[in-house]
Protein backbone atom coordinates (compact mmCIF):
# COMPACT_ATOMS: atom_id res chain seq x y z
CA UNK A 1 -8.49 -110.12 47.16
CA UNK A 2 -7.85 -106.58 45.73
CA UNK A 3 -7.15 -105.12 49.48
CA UNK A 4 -4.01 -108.16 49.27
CA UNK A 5 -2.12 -106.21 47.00
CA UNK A 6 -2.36 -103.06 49.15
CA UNK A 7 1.31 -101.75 50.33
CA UNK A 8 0.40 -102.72 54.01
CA UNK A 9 -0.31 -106.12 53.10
CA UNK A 10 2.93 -106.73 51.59
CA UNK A 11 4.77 -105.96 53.92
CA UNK A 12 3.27 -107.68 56.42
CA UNK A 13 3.89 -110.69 53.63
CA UNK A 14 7.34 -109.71 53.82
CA UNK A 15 7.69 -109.58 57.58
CA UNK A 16 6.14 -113.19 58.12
CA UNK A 17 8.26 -114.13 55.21
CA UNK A 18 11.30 -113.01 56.94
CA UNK A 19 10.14 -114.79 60.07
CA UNK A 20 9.86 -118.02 58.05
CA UNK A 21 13.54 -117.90 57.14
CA UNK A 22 14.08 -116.60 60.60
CA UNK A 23 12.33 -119.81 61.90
CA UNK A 24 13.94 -122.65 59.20
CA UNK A 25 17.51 -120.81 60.02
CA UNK A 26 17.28 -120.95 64.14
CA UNK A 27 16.24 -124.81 63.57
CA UNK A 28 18.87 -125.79 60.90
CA UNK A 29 21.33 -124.69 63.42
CA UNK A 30 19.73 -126.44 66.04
CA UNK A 31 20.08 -129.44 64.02
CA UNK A 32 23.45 -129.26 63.83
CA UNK A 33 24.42 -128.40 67.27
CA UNK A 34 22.28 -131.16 67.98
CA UNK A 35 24.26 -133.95 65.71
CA UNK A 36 27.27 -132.30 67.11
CA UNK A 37 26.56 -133.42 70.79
CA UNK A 38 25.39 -136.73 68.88
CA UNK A 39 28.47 -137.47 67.14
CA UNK A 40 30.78 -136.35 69.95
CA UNK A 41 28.97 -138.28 72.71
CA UNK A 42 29.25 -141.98 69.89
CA UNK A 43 33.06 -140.99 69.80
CA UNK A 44 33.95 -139.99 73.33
CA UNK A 45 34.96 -136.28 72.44
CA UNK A 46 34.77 -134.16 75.64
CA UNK A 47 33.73 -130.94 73.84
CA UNK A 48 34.32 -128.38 76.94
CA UNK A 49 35.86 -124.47 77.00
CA UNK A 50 38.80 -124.86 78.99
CA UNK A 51 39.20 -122.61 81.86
CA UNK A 52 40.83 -118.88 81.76
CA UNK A 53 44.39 -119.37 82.70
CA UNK A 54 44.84 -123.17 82.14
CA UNK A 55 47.68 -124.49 80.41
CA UNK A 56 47.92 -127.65 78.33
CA UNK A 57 51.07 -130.35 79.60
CA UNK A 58 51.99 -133.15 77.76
CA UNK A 59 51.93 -136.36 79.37
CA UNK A 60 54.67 -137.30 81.25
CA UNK A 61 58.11 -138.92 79.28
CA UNK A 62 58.86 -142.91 80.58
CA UNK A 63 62.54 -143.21 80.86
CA UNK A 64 63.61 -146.06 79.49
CA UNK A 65 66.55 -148.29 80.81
CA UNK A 66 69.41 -150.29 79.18
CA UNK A 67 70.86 -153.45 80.40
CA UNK A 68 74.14 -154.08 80.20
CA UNK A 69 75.05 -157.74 78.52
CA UNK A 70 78.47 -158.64 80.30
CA UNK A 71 80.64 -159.24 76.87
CA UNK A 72 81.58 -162.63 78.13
CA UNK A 73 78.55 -163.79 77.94
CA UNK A 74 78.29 -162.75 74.47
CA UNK A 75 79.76 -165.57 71.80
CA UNK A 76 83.18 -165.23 70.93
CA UNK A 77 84.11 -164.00 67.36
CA UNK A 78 87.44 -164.92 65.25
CA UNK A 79 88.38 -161.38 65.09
CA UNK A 80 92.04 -160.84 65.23
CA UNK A 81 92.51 -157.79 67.98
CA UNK A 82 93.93 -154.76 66.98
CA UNK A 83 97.14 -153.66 68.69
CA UNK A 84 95.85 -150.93 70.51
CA UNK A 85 91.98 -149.96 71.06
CA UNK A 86 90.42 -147.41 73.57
CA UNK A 87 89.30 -150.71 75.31
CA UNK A 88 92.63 -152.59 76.03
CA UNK A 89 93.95 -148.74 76.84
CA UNK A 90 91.58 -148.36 79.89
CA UNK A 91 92.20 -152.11 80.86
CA UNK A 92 95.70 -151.22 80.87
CA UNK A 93 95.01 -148.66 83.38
CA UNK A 94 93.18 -150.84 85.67
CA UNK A 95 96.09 -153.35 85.75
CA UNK A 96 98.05 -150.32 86.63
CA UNK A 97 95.86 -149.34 89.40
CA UNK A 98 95.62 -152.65 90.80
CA UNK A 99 99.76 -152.81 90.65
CA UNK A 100 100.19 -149.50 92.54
CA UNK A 101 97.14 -150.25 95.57
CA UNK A 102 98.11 -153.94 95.43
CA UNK A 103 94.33 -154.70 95.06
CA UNK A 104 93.28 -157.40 92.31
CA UNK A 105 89.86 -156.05 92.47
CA UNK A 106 90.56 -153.02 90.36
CA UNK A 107 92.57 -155.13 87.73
CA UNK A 108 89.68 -157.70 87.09
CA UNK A 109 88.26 -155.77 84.48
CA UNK A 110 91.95 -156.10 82.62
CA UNK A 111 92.33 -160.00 83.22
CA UNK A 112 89.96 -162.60 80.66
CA UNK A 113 86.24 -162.65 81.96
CA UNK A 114 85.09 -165.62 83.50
CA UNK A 115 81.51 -165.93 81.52
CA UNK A 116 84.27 -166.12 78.48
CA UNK A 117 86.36 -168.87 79.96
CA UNK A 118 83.35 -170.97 80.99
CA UNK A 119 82.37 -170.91 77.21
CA UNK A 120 85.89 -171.48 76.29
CA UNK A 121 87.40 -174.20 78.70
CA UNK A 122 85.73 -177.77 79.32
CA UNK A 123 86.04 -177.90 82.62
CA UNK A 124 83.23 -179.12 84.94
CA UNK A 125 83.43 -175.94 86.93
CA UNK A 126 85.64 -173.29 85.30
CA UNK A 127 83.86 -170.38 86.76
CA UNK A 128 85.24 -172.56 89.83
CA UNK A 129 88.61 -172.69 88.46
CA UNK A 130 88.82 -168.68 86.98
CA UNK A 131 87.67 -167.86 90.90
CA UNK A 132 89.92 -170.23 92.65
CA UNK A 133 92.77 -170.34 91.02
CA UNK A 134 93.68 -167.85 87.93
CA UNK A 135 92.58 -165.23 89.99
CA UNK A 136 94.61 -165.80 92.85
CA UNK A 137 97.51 -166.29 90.51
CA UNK A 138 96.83 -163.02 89.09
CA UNK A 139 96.78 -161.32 92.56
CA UNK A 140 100.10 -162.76 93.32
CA UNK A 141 101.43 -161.41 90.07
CA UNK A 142 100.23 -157.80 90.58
CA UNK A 143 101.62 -157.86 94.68
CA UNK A 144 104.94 -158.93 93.04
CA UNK A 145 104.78 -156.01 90.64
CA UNK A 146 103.76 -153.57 93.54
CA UNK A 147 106.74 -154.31 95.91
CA UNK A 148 109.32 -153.88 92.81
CA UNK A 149 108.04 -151.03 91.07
CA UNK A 150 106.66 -148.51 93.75
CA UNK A 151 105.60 -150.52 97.32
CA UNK A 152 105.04 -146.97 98.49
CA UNK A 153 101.13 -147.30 95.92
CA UNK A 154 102.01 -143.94 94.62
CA UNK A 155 99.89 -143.66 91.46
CA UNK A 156 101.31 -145.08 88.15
CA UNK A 157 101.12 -143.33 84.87
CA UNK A 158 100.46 -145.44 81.11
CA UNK A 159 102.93 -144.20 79.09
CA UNK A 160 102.36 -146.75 76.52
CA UNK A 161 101.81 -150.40 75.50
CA UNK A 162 103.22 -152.58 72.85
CA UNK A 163 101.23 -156.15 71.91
CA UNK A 164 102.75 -157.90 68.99
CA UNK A 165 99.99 -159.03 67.03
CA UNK A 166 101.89 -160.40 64.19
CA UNK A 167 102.83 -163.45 66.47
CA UNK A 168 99.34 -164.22 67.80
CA UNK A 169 97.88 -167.43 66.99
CA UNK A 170 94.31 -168.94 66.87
CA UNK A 171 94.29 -171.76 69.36
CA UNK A 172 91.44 -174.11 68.70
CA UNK A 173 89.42 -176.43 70.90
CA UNK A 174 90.81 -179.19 72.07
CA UNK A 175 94.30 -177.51 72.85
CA UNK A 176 94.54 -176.48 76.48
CA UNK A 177 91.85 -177.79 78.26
CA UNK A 178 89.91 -175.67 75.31
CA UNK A 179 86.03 -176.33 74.21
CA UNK A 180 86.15 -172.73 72.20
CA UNK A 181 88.84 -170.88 70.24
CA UNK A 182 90.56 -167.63 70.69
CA UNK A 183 93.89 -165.88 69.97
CA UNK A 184 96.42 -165.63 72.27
CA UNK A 185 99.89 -163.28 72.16
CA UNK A 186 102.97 -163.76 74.25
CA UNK A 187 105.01 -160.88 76.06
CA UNK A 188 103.11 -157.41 75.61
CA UNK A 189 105.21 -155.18 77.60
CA UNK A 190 103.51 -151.94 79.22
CA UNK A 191 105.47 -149.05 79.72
CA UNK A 192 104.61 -146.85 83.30
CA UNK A 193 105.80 -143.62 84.96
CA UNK A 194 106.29 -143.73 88.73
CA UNK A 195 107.35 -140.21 90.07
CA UNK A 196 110.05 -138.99 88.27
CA UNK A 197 110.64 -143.01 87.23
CA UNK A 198 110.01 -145.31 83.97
CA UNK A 199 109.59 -148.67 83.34
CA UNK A 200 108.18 -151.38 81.98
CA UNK A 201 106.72 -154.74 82.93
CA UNK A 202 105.75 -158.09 80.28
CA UNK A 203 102.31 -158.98 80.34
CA UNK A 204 103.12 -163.37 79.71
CA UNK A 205 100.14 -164.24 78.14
CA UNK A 206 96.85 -162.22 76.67
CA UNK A 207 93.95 -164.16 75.07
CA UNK A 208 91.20 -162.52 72.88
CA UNK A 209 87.40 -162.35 73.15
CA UNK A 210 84.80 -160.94 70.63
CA UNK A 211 87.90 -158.41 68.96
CA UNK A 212 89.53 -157.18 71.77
CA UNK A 213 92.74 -158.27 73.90
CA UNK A 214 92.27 -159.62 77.75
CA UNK A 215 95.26 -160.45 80.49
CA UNK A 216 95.35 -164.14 81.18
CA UNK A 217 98.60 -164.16 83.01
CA UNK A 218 101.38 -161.98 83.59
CA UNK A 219 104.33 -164.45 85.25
CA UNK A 220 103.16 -167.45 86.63
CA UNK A 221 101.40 -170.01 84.06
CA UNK A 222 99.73 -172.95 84.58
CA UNK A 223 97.33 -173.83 81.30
């Protein structure tokens, strides 16, 4: 016992002391490695070094896409349509276009849309009727416009548009073959530049939907 307390002995205590702690520390850390690889394997990490020189990319973007609701099909409002909107301006173009090619199909977008007038007229078949018969009326009106303005289809220029809303009246169902309401206006005129021309044309009759003002006819009427 008294040869324990020599200065060789302790520090061989201390060395196998130090070896202990050595020991305890290398297997606490093994421990938690260990849980590590536990817990990450229950949760479905992937715990891996990524390779030199790899970059990280996020996934992919979806694009998304819009479909356009035709605005006839939408209900009809009892908005009262302003004079002049950005809308009824670029209508007003397309009935000019149409005038100067003598094509109806570029004015259609101008003249009242046939999912409106099958919610507003009680015919059996009015999307019969707006094919059959208003638009060929309208076609007639924009050939007559063509040969007296410019038959030679040179472009024509908006120089302006007057609708007289003041006058306008709500017409409600039951009045011209009518199942829905809207406003109509008589005698817009629409002001044009041919060449070195002017002029002007009447627009008869224009008829609202949802706020904004569509042709219905421009001479010829028949309700």
């Amino acid at each position: 016992m008294v040869g324990s307390n020599t200065p060789s002995a302790m520090r061989n205590l201390a060395a196998m002391a130090r070896h202990r702690r050595r020991g305890h520390g290398r297997a606490a850390f093994l421990t938690v490695v260990v849980a590590t690889f536990a817990v990450a394997g229950i949760l479905g990490w992937r715990l891996s070094r990524p390779a030199s020189g790899t970059t990280t990319t996020a996934p992919p973007s979806t694009t998304s896409t819009t479909t356009t609701v035709p605005v006839g099909s939408l209900p009809q409002t009892p908005a009262l349509p302003p004079a002049v909107t950005h809308g009824l301006t670029q209508r007003i173009r397309d009935l000019l276009e149409a005038i100067a090619t003598d094509d109806v199909t570029y004015g259609i977008p101008a003249f009242f849309p046939v999912q409106a007038y099958v919610q507003t007229k009680s015919y059996s078949d009015a999307a019969h009727d707006w094919k059959t018969r208003l638009i060929p009326e309208y076609a007639v009106d924009i050939g007559a416009l063509h040969r007296t303005i410019d038959p030679s289809g040179s472009p024509l220029r908006l120089l302006g548009y007057a609708v007289d809303d003041p006058s306008s009246i709500w017409v409600l169902p039951g009045e011209e073959f009518n199942k829905g309401p809207y406003w109509r206006v008589y005698y817009a005129t629409v002001s044009y530049g041919a060449g070195g021309q002017r002029g002007s044309f009447t627009i008869n009759t224009m008829i609202s939907w949802r706020g904004e003002w569509y042709v219905s006819h421009i001479a010829s009427f028949n309700s």
